[in-house]
Protein backbone atom coordinates (compact mmCIF):
# COMPACT_ATOMS: atom_id res chain seq x y z
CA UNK A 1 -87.37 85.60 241.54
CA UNK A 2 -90.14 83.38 240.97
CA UNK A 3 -89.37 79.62 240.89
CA UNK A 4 -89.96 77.40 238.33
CA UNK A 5 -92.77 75.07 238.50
CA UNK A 6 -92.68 71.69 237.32
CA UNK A 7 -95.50 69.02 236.68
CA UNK A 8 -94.89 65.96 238.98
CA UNK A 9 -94.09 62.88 236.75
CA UNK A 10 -96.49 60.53 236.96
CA UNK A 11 -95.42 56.91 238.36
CA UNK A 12 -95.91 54.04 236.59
CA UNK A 13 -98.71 52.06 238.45
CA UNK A 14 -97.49 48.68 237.11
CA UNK A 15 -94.33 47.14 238.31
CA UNK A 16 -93.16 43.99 236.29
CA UNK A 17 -90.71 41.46 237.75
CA UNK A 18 -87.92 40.35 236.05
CA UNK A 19 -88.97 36.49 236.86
CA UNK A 20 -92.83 35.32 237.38
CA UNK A 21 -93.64 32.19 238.13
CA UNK A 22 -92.39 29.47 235.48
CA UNK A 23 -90.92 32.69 233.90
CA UNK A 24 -88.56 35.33 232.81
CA UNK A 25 -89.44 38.51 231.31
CA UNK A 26 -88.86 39.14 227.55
CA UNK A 27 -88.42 42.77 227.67
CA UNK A 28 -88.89 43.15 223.69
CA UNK A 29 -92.46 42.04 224.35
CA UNK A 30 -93.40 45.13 227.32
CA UNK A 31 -96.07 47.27 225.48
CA UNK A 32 -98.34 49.64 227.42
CA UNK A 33 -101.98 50.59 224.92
CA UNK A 34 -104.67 52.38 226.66
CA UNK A 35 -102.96 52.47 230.34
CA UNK A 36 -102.48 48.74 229.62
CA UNK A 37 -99.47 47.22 229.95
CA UNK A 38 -98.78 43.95 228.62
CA UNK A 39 -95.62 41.56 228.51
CA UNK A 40 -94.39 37.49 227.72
CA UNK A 41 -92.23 35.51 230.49
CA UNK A 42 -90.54 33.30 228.74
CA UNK A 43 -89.22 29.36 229.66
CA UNK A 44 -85.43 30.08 230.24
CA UNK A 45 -84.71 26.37 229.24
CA UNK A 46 -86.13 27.15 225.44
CA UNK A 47 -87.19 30.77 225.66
CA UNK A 48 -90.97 29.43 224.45
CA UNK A 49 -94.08 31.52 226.06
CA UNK A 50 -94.84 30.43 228.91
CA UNK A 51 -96.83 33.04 230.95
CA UNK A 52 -98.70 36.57 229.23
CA UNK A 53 -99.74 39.09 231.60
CA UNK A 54 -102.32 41.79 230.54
CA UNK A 55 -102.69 44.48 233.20
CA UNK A 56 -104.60 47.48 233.62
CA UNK A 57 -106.56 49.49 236.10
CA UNK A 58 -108.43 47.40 238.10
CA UNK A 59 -108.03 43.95 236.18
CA UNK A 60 -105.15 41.82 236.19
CA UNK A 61 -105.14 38.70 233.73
CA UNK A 62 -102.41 35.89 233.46
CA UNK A 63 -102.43 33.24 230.83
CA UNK A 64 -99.99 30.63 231.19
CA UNK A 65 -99.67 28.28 228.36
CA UNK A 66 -96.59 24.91 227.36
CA UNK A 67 -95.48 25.16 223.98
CA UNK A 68 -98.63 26.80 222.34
CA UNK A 69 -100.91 25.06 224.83
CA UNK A 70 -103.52 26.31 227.42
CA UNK A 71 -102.60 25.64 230.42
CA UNK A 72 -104.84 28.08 232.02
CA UNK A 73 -105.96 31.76 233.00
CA UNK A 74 -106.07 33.51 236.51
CA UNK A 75 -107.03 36.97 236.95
CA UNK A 76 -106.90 39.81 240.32
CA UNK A 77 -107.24 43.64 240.43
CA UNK A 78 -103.21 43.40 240.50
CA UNK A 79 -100.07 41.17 239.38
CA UNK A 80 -99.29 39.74 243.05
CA UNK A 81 -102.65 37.94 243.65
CA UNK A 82 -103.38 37.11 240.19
CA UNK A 83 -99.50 34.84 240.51
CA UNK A 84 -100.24 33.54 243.90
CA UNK A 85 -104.13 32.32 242.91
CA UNK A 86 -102.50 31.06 239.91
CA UNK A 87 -100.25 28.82 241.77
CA UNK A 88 -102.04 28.20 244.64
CA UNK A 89 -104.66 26.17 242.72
CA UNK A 90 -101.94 24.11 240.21
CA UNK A 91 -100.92 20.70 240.78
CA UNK A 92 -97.48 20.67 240.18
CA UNK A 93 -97.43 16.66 240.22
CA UNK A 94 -99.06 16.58 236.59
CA UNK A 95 -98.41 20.16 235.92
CA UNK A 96 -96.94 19.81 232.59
CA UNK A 97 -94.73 22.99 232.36
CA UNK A 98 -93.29 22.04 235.99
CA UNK A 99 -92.65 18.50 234.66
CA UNK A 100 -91.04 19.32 231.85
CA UNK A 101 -88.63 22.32 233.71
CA UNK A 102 -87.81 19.09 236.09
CA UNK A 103 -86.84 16.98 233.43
CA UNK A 104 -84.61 19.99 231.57
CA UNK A 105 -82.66 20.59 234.30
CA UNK A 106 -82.00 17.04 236.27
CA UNK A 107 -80.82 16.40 232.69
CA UNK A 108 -77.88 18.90 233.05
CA UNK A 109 -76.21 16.32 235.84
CA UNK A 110 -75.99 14.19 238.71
CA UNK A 111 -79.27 16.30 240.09
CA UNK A 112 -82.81 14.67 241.31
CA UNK A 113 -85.51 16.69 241.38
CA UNK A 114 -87.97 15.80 243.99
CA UNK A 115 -91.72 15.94 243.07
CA UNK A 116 -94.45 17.55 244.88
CA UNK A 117 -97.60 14.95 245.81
CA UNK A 118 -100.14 15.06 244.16
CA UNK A 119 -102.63 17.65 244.45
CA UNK A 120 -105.59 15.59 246.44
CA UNK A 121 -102.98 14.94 249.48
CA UNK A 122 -103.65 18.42 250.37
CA UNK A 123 -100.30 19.32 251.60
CA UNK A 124 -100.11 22.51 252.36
CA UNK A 125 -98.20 24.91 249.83
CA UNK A 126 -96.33 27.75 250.62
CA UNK A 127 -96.81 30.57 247.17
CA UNK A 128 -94.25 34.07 247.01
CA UNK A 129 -94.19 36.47 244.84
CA UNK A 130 -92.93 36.77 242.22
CA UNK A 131 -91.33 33.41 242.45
CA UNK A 132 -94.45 31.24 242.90
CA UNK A 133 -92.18 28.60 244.09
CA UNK A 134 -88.69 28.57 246.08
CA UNK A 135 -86.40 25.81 245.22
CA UNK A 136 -84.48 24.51 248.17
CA UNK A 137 -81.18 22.83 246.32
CA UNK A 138 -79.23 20.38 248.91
CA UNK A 139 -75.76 20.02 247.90
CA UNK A 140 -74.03 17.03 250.00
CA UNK A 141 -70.63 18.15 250.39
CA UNK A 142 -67.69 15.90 251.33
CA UNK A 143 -64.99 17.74 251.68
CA UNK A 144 -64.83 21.31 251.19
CA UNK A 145 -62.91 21.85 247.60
CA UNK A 146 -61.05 25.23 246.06
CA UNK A 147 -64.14 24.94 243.31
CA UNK A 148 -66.84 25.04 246.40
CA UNK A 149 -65.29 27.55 248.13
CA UNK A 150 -64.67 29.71 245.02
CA UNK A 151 -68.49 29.07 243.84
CA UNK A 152 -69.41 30.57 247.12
CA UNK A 153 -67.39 33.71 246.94
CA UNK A 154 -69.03 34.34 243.45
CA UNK A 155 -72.51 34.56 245.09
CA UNK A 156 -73.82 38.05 245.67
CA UNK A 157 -76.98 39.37 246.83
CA UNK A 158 -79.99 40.08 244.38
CA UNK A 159 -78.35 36.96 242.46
CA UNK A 160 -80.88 34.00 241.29
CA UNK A 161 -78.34 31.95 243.57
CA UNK A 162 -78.72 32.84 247.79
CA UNK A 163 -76.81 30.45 249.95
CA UNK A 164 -78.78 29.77 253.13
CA UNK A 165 -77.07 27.61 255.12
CA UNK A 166 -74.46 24.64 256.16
CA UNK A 167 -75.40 21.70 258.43
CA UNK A 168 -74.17 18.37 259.43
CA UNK A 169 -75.78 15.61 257.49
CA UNK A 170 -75.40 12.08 256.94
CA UNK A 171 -75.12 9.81 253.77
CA UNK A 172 -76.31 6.11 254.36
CA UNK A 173 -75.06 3.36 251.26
CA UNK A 174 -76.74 -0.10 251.27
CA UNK A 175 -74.38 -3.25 249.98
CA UNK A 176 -75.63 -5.98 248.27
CA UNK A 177 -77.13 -7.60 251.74
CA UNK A 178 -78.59 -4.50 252.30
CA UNK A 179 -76.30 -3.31 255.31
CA UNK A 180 -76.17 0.25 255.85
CA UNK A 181 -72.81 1.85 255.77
CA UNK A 182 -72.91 5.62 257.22
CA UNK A 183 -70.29 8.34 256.27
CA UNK A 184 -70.41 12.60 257.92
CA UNK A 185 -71.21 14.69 254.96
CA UNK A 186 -72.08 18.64 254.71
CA UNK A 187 -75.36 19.88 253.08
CA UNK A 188 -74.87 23.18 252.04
CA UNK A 189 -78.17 24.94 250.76
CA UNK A 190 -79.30 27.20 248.82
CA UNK A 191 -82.19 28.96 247.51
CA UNK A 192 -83.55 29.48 244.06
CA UNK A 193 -86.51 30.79 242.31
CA UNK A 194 -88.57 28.44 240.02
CA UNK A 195 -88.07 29.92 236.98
CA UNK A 196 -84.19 30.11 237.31
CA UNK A 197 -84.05 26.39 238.66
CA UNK A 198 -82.97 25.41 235.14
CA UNK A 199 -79.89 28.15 234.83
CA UNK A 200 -79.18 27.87 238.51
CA UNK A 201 -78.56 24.11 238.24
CA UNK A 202 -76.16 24.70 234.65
CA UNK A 203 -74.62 26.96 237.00
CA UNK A 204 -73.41 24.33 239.98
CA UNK A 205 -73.22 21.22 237.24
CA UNK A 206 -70.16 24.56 235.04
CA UNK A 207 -68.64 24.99 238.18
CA UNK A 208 -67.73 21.15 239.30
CA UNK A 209 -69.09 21.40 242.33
CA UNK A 210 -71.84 18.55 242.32
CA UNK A 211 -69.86 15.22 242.42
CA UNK A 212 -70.49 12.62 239.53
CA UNK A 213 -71.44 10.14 242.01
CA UNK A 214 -74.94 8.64 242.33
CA UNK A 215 -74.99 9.14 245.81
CA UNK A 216 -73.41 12.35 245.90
CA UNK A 217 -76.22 14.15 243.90
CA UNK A 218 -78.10 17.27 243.88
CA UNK A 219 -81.45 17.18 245.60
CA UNK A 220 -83.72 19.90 244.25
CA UNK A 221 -87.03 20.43 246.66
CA UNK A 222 -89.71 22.84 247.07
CA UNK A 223 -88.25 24.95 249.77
CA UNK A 224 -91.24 24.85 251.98
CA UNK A 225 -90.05 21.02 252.97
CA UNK A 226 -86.88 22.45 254.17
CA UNK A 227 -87.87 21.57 258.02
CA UNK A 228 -90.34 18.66 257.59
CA UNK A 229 -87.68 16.49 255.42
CA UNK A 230 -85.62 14.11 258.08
CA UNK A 231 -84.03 11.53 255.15
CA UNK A 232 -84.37 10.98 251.47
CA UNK A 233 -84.50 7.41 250.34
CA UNK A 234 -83.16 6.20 246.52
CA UNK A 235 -83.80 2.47 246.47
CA UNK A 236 -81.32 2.18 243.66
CA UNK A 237 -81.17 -0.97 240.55
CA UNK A 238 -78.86 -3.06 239.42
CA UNK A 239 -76.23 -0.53 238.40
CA UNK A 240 -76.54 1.84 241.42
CA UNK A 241 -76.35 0.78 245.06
CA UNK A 242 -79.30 1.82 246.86
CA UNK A 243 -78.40 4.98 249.46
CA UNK A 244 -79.83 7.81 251.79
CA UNK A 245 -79.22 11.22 252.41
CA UNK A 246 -80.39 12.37 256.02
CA UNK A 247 -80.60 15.93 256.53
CA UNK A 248 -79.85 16.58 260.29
CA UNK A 249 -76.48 15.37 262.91
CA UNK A 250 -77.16 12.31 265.09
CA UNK A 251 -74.89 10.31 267.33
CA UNK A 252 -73.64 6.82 266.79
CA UNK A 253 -76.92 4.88 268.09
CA UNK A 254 -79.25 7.14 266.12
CA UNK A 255 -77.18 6.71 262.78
CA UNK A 256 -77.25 2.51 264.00
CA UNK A 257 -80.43 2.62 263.66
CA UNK A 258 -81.31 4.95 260.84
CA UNK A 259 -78.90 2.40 258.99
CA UNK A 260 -81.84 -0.34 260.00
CA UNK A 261 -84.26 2.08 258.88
CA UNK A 262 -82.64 2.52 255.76
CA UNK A 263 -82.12 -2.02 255.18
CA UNK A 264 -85.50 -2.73 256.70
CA UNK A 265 -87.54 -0.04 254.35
CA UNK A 266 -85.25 -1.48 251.56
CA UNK A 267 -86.46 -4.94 252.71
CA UNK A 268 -89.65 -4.12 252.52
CA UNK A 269 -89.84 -2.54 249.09
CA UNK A 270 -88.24 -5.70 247.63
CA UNK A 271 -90.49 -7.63 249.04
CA UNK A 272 -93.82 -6.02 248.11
C-alpha cells in the first residue's frame, strides 16, 4: 500500500526574540507582507516604541526611536548583526533611551545604577544577542534572610532573573573625620538583560530583599565590568555618610588600608 506523501512545511526563516535590545516584543504588532516580517519592541517601563524591526530576505533594518524620536537606524542581511552594530556604535553615556531606563528603575528603590563612560574613552564593550547589554546587579547581603533565601528558590532557568554567584565582599563607612569603618558583607549577583533591568529591579525592591539603607544598595553595572571592578566609591552629602562597597575578600592589613584608600580619596575630593 502506497504511502502517503506529504509536502515538507516550510520553516520560518525569521526568528524573533522575545527581548531585543532596549526591548520587548509586542506580539500584536508581528506582521509578515511579501516574505517580510515586521514587529515593535516595546519600553517595558511605559510600553512606548522603542525599537521596529523590518526583515526580509537578505536585508535586515532596525529603527530605534524615545518617545516618537529618532534615535537612529542600523541595518545587516539578518537580525543578530543588525542588534550588535546597533549597539556596538551607541554611547550609552548620553544615550537617551538608556538614560531614561536608568532613571525608571533606580527610582523603584535603594538601587544605583552605574553609568558607562563616555563613548570617546574607548572602553571596550562587550554586545550579545539578543540582549545588547547584560546587567550585572550586586546585591550586598548582610545576613542571609527567609525573604533572600525564598527569592532565590523562585529563580528558574530561562527566567529574566539568573543568579551567578556569591562572594565575600566588604562594605567600608566613612564618619564625620573621614575614618573608615569596615564590616564582612555577601555580594550575591545576578544577571539580567537590558531590557528587563526595569522589571527585574521591581522584582528584588517586591520581594524586600534590597535593604533601605544607603549603604546597603543595589549596584546595577554593565556585566562586562564584573572582573575589572575592585571597589565602588559614593562620596555621600550632608544627609548620607560617605561609604564603599569592595567587591573581593582581603585580610585585616589589606581592608586597613583600603579604609585609607577610601579617607584619603575622600580627602582629596573635598579638597579639590
Amino acid at each position: 500500500m502506497p504511502t502517503e506523501q506529504r509536502t515538507p512545511r516550510r520553516q520560518n526563516p525569521w526568528e524573533l526574540p522575545s527581548s531585543l535590545g532596549y526591548g520587548v516584543l509586542d506580539k500584536s504588532s508581528v506582521k509578515i507582507e511579501n516574505e517580510v516580517i515586521s514587529a515593535d519592541y516595546l519600553l517595558e517601563c511605559d510600553r512606548s516604541v522603542v525599537h521596529r524591526v523590518s526583515w526580509g530576505n537578505g536585508r535586515c533594518e532596525l529603527k530605534t526611536e524615545f518617545h516618537g524620536e529618532f534615535c537612529g537606524t542600523s541595518w545587516y542581511p539578518d537580525l543578530k548583526h543588525t542588534l550588535t552594530n546597533d549597539f556596538f556604535v551607541r554611547d550609552f553615556s548620553k544615550d537617551p533611551v538608556f538614560l531614561f531606563l536608568s532613571k525608571e528603575t533606580s527610582r523603584q528603590g535603594n538601587i544605583w545604577i552605574q553609568h558607562p563612560p563616555s563613548k570617546e574613552k574607548e572602553q571596550q564593550k562587550i554586545i550579545h544577542y539578543p540582549a545588547g547589554l547584560m546587567m550585572l546587579f550586586r546585591l550586598p547581603v548582610i545576613t542571609k534572610s527567609p525573604q533572600y533565601n525564598s527569592f532565590l528558590e523562585t529563580l528558574k532557568p530561562g527566567q529574566p532573573i539568573s543568579f551567578f554567584r556569591e562572594s565575600k565582599g566588604i562594605l567600608l563607612i566613612a564618619d564625620g573625620l573621614l575614618k573608615g569603618k569596615h564590616y564582612p558583607v555577601i555580594i550575591a549577583d545576578f544577571i539580567v538583560p537590558l531590557a528587563r533591568m526595569w522589571s527585574a529591579a521591581g522584582t528584588f525592591a517586591g520581594r524586600g530583599i534590597i535593604d533601605p539603607r544607603k549603604p546597603n544598595r543595589l549596584i546595577i553595572d554593565e556585566s562586562g565590568n564584573a572582573g575589572s571592578t575592585f571597589m565602588q566609591i559614593y562620596p555621600g552629602d550632608l544627609n548620607n555618610p560617605c561609604f564603599a562597597i569592595v567587591f573581593k575578600d582581603c585580610d585585616e592589613k589589606q581592608r586597613e588600608g583600603i579604609a585609607k584608600l577610601l579617607s584619603d580619596s575622600l580627602r582629596a575630593k573635598k579638597s579639590a
